[in-house]
PDB file of N, CA and C in Angstrom:
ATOM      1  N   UNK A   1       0.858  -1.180   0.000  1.00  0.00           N
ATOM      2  CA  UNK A   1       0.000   0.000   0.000  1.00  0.00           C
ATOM      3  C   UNK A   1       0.896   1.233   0.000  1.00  0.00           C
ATOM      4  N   UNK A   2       0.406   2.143  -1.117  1.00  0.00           N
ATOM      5  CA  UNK A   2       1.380   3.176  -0.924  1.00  0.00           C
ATOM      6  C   UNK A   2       1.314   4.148   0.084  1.00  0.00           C
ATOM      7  N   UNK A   3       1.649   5.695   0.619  1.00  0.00           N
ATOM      8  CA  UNK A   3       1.598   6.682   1.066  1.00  0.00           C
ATOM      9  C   UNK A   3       0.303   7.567   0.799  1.00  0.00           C
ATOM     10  N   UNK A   4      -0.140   7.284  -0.465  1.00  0.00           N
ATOM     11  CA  UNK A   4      -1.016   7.905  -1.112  1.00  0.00           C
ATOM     12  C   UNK A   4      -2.331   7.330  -0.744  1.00  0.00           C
ATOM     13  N   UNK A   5      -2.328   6.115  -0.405  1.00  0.00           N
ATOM     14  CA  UNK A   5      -3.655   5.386  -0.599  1.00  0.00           C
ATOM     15  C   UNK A   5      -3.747   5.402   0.649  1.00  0.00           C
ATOM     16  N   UNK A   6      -2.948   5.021   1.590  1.00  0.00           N
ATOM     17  CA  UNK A   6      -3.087   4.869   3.202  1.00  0.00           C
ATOM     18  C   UNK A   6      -3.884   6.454   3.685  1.00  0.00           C
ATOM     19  N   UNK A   7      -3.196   7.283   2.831  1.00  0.00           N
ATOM     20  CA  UNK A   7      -3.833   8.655   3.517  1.00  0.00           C
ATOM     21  C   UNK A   7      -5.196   8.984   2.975  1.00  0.00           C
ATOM     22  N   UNK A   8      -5.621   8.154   1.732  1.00  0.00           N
ATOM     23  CA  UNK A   8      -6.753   8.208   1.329  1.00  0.00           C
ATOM     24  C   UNK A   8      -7.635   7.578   2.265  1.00  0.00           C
ATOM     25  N   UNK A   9      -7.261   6.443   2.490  1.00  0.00           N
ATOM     26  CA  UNK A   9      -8.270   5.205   3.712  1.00  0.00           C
ATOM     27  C   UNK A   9      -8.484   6.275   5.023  1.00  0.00           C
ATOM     28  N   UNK A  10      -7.374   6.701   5.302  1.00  0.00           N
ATOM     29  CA  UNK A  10      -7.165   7.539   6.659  1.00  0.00           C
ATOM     30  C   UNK A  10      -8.422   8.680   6.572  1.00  0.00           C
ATOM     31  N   UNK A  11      -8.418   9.272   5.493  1.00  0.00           N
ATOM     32  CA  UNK A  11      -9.820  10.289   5.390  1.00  0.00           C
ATOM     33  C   UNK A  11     -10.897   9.776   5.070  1.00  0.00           C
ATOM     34  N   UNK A  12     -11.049   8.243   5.213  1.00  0.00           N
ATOM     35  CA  UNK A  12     -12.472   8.035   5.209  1.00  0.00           C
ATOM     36  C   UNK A  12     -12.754   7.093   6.270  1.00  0.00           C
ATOM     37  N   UNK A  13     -11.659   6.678   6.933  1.00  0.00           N
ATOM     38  CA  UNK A  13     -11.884   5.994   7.961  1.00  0.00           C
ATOM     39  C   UNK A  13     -12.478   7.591   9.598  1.00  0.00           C
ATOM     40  N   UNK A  14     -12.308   8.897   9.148  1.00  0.00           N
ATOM     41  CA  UNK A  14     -12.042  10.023  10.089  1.00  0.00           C
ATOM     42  C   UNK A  14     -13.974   9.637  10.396  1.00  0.00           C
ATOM     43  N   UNK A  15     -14.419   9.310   9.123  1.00  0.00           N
ATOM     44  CA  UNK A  15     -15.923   9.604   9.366  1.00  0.00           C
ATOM     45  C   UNK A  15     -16.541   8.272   9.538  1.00  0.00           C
ATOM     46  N   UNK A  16     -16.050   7.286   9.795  1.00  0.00           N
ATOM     47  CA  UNK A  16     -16.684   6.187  10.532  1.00  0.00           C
ATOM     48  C   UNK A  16     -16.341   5.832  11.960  1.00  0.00           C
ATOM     49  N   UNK A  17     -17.607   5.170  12.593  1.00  0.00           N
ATOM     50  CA  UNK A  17     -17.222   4.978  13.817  1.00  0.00           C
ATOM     51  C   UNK A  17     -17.130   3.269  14.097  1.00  0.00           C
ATOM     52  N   UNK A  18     -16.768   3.169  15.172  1.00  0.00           N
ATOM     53  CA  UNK A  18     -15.844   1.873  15.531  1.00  0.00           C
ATOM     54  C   UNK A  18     -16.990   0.965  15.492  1.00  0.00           C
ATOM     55  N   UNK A  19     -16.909  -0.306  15.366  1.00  0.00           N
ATOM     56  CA  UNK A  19     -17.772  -1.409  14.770  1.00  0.00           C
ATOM     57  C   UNK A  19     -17.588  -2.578  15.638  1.00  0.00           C
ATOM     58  N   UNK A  20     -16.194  -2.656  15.994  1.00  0.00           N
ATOM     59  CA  UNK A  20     -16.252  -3.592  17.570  1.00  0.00           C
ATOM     60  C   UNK A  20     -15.054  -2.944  18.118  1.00  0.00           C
ATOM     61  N   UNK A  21     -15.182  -4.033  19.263  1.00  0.00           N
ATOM     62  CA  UNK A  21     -14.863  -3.184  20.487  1.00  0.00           C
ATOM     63  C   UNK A  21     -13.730  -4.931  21.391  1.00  0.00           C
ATOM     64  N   UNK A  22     -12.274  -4.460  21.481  1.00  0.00           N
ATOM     65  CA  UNK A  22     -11.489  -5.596  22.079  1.00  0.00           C
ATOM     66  C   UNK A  22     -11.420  -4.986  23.674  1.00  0.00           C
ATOM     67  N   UNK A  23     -11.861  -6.352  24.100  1.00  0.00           N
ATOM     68  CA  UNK A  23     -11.838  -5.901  26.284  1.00  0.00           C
ATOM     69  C   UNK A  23     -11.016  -6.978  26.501  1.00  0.00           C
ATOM     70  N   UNK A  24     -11.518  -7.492  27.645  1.00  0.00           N
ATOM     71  CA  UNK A  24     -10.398  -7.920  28.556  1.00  0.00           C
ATOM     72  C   UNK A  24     -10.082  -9.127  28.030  1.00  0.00           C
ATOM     73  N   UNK A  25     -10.814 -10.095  27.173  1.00  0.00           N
ATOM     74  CA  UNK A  25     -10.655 -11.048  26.878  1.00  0.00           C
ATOM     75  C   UNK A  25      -9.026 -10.880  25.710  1.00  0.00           C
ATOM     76  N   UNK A  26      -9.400  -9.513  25.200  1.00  0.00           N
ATOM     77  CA  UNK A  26      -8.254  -9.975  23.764  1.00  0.00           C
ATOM     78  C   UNK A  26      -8.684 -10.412  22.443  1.00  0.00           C
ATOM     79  N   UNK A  27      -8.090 -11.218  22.051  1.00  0.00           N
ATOM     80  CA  UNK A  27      -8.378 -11.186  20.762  1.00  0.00           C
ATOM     81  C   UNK A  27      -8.889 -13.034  20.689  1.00  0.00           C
ATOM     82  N   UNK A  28     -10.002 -12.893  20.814  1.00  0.00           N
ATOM     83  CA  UNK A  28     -10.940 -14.303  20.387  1.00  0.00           C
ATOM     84  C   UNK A  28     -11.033 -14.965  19.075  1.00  0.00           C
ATOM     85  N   UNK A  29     -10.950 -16.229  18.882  1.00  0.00           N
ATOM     86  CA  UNK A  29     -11.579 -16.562  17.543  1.00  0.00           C
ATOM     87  C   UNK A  29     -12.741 -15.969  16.839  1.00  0.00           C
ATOM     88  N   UNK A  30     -13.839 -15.520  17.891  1.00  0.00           N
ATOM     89  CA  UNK A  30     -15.085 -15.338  17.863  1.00  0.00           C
ATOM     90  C   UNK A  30     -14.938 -14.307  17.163  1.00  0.00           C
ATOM     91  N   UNK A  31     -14.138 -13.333  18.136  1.00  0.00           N
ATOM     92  CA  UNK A  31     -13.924 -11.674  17.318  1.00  0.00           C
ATOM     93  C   UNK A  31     -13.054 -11.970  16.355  1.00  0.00           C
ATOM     94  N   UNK A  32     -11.993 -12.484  16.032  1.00  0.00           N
ATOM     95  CA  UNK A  32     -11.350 -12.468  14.899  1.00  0.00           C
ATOM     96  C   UNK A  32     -11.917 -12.991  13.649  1.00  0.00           C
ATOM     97  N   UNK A  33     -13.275 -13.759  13.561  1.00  0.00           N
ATOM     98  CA  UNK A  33     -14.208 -14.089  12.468  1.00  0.00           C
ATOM     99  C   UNK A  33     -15.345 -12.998  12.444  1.00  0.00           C
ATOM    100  N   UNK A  34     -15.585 -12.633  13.635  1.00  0.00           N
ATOM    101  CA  UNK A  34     -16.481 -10.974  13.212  1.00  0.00           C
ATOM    102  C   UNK A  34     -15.497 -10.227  12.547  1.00  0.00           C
ATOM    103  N   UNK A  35     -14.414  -9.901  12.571  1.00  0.00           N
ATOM    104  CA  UNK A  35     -13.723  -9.006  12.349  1.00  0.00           C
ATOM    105  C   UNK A  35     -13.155  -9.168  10.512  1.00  0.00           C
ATOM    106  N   UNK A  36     -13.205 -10.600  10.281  1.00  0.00           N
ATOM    107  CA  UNK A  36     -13.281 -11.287   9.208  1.00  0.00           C
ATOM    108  C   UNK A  36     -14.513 -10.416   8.059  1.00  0.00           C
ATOM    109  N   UNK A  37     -15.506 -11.374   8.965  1.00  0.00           N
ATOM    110  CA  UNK A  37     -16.817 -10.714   8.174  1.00  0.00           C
ATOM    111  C   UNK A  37     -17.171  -9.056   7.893  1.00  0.00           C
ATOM    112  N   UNK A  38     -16.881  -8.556   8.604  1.00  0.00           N
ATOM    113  CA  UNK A  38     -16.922  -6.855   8.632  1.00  0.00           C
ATOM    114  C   UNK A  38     -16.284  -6.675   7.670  1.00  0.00           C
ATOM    115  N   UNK A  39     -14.647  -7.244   7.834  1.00  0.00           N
ATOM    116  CA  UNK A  39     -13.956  -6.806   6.510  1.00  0.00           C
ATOM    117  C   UNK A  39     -14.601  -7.059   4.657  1.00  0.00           C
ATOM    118  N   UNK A  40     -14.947  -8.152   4.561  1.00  0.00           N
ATOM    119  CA  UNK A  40     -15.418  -8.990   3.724  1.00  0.00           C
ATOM    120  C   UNK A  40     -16.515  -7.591   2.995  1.00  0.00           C
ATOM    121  N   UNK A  41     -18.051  -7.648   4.509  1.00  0.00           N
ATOM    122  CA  UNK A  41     -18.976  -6.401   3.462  1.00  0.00           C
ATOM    123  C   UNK A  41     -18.381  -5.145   3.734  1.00  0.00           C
ATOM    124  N   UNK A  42     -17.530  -4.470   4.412  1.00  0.00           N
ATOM    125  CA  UNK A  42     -16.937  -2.928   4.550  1.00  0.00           C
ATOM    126  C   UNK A  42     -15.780  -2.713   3.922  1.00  0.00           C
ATOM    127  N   UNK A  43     -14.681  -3.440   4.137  1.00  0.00           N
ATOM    128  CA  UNK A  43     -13.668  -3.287   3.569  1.00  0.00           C
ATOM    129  C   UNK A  43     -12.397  -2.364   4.303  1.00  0.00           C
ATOM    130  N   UNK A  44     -13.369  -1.137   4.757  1.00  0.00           N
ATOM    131  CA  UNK A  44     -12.599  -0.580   6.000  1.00  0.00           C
ATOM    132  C   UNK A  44     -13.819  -0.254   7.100  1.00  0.00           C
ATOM    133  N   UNK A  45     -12.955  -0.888   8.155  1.00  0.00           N
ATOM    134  CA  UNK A  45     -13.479  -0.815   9.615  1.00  0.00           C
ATOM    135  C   UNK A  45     -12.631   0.120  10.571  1.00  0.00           C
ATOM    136  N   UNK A  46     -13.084   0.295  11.580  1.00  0.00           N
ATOM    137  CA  UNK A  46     -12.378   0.704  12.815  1.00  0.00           C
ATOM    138  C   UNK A  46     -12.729  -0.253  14.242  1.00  0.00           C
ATOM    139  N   UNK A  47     -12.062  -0.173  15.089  1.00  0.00           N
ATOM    140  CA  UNK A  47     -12.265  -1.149  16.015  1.00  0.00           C
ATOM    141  C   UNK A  47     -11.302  -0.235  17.246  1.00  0.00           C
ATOM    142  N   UNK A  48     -12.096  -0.271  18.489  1.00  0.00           N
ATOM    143  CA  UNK A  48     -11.918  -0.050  19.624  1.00  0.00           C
ATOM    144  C   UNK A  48     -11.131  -0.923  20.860  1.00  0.00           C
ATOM    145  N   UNK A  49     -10.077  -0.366  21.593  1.00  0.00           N
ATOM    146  CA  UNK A  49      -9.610  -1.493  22.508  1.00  0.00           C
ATOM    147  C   UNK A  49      -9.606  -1.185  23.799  1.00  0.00           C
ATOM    148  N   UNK A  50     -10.482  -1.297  24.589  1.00  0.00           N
ATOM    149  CA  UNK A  50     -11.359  -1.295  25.649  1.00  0.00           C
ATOM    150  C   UNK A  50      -9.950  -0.677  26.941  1.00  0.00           C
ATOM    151  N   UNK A  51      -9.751  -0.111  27.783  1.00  0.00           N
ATOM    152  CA  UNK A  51      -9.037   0.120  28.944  1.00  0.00           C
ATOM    153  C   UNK A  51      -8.915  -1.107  29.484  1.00  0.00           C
ATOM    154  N   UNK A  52     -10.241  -1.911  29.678  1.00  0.00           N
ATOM    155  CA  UNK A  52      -9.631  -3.084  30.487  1.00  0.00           C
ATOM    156  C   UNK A  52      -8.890  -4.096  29.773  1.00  0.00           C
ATOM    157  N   UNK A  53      -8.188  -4.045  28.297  1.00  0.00           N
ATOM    158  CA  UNK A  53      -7.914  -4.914  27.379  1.00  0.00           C
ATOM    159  C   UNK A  53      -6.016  -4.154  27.815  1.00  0.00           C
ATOM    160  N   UNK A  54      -5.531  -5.341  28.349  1.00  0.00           N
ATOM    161  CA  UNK A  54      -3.734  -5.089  28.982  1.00  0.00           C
ATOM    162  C   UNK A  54      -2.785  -5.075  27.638  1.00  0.00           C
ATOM    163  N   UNK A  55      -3.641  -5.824  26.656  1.00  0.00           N
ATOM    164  CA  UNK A  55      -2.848  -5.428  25.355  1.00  0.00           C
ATOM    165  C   UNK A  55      -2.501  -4.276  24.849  1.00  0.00           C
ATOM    166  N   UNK A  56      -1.267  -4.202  23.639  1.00  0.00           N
ATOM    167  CA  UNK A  56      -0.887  -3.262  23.134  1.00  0.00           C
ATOM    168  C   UNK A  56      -1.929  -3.268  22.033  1.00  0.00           C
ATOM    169  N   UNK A  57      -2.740  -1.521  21.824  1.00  0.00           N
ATOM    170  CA  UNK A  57      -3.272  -1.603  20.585  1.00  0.00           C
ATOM    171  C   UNK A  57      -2.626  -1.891  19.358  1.00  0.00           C
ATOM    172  N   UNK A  58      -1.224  -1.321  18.650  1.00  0.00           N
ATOM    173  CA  UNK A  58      -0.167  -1.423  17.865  1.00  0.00           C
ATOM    174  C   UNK A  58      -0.575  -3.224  17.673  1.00  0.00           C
ATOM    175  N   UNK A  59      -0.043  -3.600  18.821  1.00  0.00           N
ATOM    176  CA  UNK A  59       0.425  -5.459  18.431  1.00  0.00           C
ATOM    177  C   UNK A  59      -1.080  -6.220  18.218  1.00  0.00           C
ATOM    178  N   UNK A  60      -1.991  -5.575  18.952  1.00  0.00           N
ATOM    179  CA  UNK A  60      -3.651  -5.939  18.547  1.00  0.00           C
ATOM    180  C   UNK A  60      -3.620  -5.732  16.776  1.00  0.00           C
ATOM    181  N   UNK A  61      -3.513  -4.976  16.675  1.00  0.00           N
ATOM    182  CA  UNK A  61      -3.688  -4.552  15.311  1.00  0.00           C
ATOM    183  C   UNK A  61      -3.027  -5.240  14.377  1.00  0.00           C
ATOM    184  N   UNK A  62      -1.891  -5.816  14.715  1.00  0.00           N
ATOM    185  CA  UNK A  62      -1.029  -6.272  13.798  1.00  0.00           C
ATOM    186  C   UNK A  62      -1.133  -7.486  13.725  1.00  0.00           C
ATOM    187  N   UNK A  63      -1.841  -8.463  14.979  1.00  0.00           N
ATOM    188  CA  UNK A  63      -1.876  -9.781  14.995  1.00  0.00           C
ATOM    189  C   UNK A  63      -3.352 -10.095  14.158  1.00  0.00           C
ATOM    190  N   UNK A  64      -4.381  -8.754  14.399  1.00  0.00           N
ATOM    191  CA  UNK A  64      -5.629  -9.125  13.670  1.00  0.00           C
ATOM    192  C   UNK A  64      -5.603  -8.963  12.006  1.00  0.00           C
ATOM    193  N   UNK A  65      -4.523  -7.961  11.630  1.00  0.00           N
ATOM    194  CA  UNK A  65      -3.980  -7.787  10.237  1.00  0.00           C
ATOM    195  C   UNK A  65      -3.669  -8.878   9.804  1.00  0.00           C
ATOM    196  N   UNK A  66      -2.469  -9.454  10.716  1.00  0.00           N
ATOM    197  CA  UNK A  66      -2.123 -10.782   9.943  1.00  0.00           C
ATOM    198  C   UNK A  66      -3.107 -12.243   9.843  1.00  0.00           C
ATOM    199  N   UNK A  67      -3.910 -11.733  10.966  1.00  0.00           N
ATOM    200  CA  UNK A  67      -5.137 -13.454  11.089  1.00  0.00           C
ATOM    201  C   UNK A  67      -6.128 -13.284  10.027  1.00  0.00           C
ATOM    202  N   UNK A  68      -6.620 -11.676   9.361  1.00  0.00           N
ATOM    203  CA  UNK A  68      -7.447 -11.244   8.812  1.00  0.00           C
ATOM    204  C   UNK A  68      -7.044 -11.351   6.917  1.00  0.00           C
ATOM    205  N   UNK A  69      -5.803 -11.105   6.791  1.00  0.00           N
ATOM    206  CA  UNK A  69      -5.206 -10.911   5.783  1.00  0.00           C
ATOM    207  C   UNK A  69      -5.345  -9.472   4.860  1.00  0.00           C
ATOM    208  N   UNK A  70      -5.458  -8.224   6.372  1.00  0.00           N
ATOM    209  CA  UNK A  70      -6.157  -7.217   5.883  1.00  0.00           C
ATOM    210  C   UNK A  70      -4.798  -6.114   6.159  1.00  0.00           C
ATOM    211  N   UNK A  71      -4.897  -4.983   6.192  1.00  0.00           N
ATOM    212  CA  UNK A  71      -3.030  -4.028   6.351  1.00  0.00           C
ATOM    213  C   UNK A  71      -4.145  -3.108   7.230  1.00  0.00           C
ATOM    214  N   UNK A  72      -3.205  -2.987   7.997  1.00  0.00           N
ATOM    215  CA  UNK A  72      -3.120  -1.916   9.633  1.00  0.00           C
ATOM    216  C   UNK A  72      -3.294  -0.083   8.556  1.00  0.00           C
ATOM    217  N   UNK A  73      -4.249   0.340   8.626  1.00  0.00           N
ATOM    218  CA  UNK A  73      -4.214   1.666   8.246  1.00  0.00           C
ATOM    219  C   UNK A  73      -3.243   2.473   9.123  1.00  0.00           C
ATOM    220  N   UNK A  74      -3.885   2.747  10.348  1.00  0.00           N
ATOM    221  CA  UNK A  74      -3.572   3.394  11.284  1.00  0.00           C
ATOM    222  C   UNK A  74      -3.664   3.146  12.729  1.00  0.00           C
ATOM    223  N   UNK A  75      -3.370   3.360  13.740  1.00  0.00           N
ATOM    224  CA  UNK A  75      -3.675   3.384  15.177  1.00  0.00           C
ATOM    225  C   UNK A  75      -3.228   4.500  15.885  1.00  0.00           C
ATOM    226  N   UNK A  76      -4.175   5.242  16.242  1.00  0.00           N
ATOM    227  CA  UNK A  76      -4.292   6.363  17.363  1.00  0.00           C
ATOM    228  C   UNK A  76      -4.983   6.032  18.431  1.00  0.00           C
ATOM    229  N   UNK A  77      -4.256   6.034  19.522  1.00  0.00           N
ATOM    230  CA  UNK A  77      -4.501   6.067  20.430  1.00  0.00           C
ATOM    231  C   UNK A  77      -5.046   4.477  21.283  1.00  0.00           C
ATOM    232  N   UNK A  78      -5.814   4.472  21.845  1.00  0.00           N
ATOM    233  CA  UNK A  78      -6.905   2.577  21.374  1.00  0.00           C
ATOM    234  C   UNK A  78      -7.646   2.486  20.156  1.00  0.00           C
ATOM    235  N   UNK A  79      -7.429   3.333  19.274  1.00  0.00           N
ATOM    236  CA  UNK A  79      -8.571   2.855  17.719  1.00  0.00           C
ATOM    237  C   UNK A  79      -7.432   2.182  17.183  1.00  0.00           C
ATOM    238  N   UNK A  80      -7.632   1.528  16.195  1.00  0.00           N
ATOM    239  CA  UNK A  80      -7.389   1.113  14.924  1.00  0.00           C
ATOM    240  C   UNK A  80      -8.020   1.234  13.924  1.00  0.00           C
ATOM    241  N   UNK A  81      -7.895   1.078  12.706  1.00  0.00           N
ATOM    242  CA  UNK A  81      -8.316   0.937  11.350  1.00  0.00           C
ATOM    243  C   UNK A  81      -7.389   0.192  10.572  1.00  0.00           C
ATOM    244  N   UNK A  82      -8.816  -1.128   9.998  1.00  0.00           N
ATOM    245  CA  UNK A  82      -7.941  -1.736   8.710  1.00  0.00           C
ATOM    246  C   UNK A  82      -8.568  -1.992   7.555  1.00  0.00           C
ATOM    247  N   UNK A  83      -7.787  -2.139   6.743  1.00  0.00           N
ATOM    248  CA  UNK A  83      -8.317  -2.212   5.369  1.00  0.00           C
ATOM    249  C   UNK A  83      -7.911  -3.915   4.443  1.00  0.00           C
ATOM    250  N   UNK A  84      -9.326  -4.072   3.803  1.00  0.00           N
ATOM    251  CA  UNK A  84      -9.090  -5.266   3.117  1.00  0.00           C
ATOM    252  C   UNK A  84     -10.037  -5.279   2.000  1.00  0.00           C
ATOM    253  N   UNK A  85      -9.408  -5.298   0.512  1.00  0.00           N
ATOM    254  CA  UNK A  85     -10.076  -5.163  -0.698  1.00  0.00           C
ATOM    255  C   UNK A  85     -11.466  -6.201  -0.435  1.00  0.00           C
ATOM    256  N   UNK A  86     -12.791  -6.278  -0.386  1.00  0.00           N
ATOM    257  CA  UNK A  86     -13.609  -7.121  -0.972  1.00  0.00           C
ATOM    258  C   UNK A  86     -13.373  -8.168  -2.065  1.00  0.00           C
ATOM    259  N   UNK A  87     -13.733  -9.194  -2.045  1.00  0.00           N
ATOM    260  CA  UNK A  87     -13.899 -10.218  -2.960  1.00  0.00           C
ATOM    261  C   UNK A  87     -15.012 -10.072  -3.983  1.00  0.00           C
ATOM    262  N   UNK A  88     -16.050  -9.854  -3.578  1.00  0.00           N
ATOM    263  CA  UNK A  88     -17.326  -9.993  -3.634  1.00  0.00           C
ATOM    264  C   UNK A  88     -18.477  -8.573  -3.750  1.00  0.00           C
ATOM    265  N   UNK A  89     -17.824  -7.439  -2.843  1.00  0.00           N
ATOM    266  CA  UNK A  89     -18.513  -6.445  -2.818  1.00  0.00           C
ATOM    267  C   UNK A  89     -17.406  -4.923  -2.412  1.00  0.00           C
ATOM    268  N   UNK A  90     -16.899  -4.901  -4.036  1.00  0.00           N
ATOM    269  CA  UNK A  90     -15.589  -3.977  -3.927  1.00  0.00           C
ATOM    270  C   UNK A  90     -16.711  -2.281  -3.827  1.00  0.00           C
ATOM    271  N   UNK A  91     -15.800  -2.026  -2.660  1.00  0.00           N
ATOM    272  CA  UNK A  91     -16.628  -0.352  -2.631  1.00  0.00           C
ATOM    273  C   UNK A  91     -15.578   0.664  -2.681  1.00  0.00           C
ATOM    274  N   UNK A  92     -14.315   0.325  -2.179  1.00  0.00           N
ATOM    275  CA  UNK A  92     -13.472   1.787  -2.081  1.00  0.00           C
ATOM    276  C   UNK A  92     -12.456   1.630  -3.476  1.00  0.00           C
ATOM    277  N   UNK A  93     -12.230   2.535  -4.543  1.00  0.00           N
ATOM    278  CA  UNK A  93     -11.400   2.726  -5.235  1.00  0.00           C
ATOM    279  C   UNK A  93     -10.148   3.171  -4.957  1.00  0.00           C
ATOM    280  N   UNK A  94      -9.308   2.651  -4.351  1.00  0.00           N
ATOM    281  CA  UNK A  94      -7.942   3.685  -4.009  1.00  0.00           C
ATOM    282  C   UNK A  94      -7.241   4.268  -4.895  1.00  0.00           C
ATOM    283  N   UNK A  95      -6.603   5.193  -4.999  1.00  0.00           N
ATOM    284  CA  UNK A  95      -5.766   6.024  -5.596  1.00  0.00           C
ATOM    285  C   UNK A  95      -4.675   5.066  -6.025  1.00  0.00           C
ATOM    286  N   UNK A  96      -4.623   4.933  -7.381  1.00  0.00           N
ATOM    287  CA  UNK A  96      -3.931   4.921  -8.455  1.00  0.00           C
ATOM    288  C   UNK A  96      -1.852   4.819  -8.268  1.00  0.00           C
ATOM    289  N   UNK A  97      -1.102   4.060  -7.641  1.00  0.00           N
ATOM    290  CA  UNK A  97       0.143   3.816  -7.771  1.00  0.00           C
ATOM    291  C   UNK A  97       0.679   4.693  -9.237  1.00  0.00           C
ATOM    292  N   UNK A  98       1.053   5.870  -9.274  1.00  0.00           N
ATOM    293  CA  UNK A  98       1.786   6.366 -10.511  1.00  0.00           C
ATOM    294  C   UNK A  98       3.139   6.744 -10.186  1.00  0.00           C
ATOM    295  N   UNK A  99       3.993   6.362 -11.442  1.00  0.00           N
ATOM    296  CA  UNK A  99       5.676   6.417 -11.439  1.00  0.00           C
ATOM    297  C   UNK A  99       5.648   7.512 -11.970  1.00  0.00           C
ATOM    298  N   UNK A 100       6.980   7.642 -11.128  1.00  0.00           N
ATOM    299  CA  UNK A 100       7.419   9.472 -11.350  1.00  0.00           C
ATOM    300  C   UNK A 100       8.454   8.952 -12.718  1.00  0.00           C
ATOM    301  N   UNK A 101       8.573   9.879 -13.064  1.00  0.00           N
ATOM    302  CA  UNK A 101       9.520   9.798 -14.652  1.00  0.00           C
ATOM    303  C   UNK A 101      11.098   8.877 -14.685  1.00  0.00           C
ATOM    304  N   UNK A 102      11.838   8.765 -13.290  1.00  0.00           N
ATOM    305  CA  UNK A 102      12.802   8.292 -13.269  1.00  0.00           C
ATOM    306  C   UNK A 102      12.429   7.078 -12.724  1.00  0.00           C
ATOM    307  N   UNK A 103      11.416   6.186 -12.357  1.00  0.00           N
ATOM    308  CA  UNK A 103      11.000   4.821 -12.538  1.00  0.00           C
ATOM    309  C   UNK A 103      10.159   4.274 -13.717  1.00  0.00           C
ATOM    310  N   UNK A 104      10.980   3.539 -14.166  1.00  0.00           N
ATOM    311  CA  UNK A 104      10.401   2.593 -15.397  1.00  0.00           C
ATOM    312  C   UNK A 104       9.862   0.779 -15.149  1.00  0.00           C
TER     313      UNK A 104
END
């Protein structure tokens, strides 16, 4: 994902709100197949990590990226946001990868 597209996701992730929510338990099978499915019809989500959750949001994010097969937008603060193209029900167009003149 380039620079370009991440900051694109980033301004549309500003106007959605969080869709689940990680507490004390962590990161469940249960939630990691909701988190599945969300991706699947949204494509980009946000997700909340509760005070009573002792985890790092950063490493939350990165372990559900990799179980999800989706890329870590961002994390501020306890949010996250991630992104994962649809199979089935493509909605976000990202911005276009273009080479500057001295890559061929």
């Amino acid at each position: 994902m380039t620079s370009k597209q991440r900051a694109y996701l980033k301004g549309l992730a500003m106007n959605i709100e969080p869709i689940y929510q990680v507490g004390k338990a962590s990161l469940t099978p249960e939630l990691t197949q909701g988190l599945e499915e969300a991706l699947e019809s949204r494509e980009l989500i946000k997700v909340t990590v509760l005070k009573n959750c002792l985890d790092d949001p950063t490493e939350i994010a990165r372990t559900v990226a990799e179980r999800t097969h989706s890329e870590v937008v961002q994390v501020i603060g306890k949010k996250f946001v991630l992104y994962r193209e649809s199979k089935t029900r493509k909605k976000i167009e990202l911005p276009k990868e273009t080479l500057s003149k001295g890559n061929k």
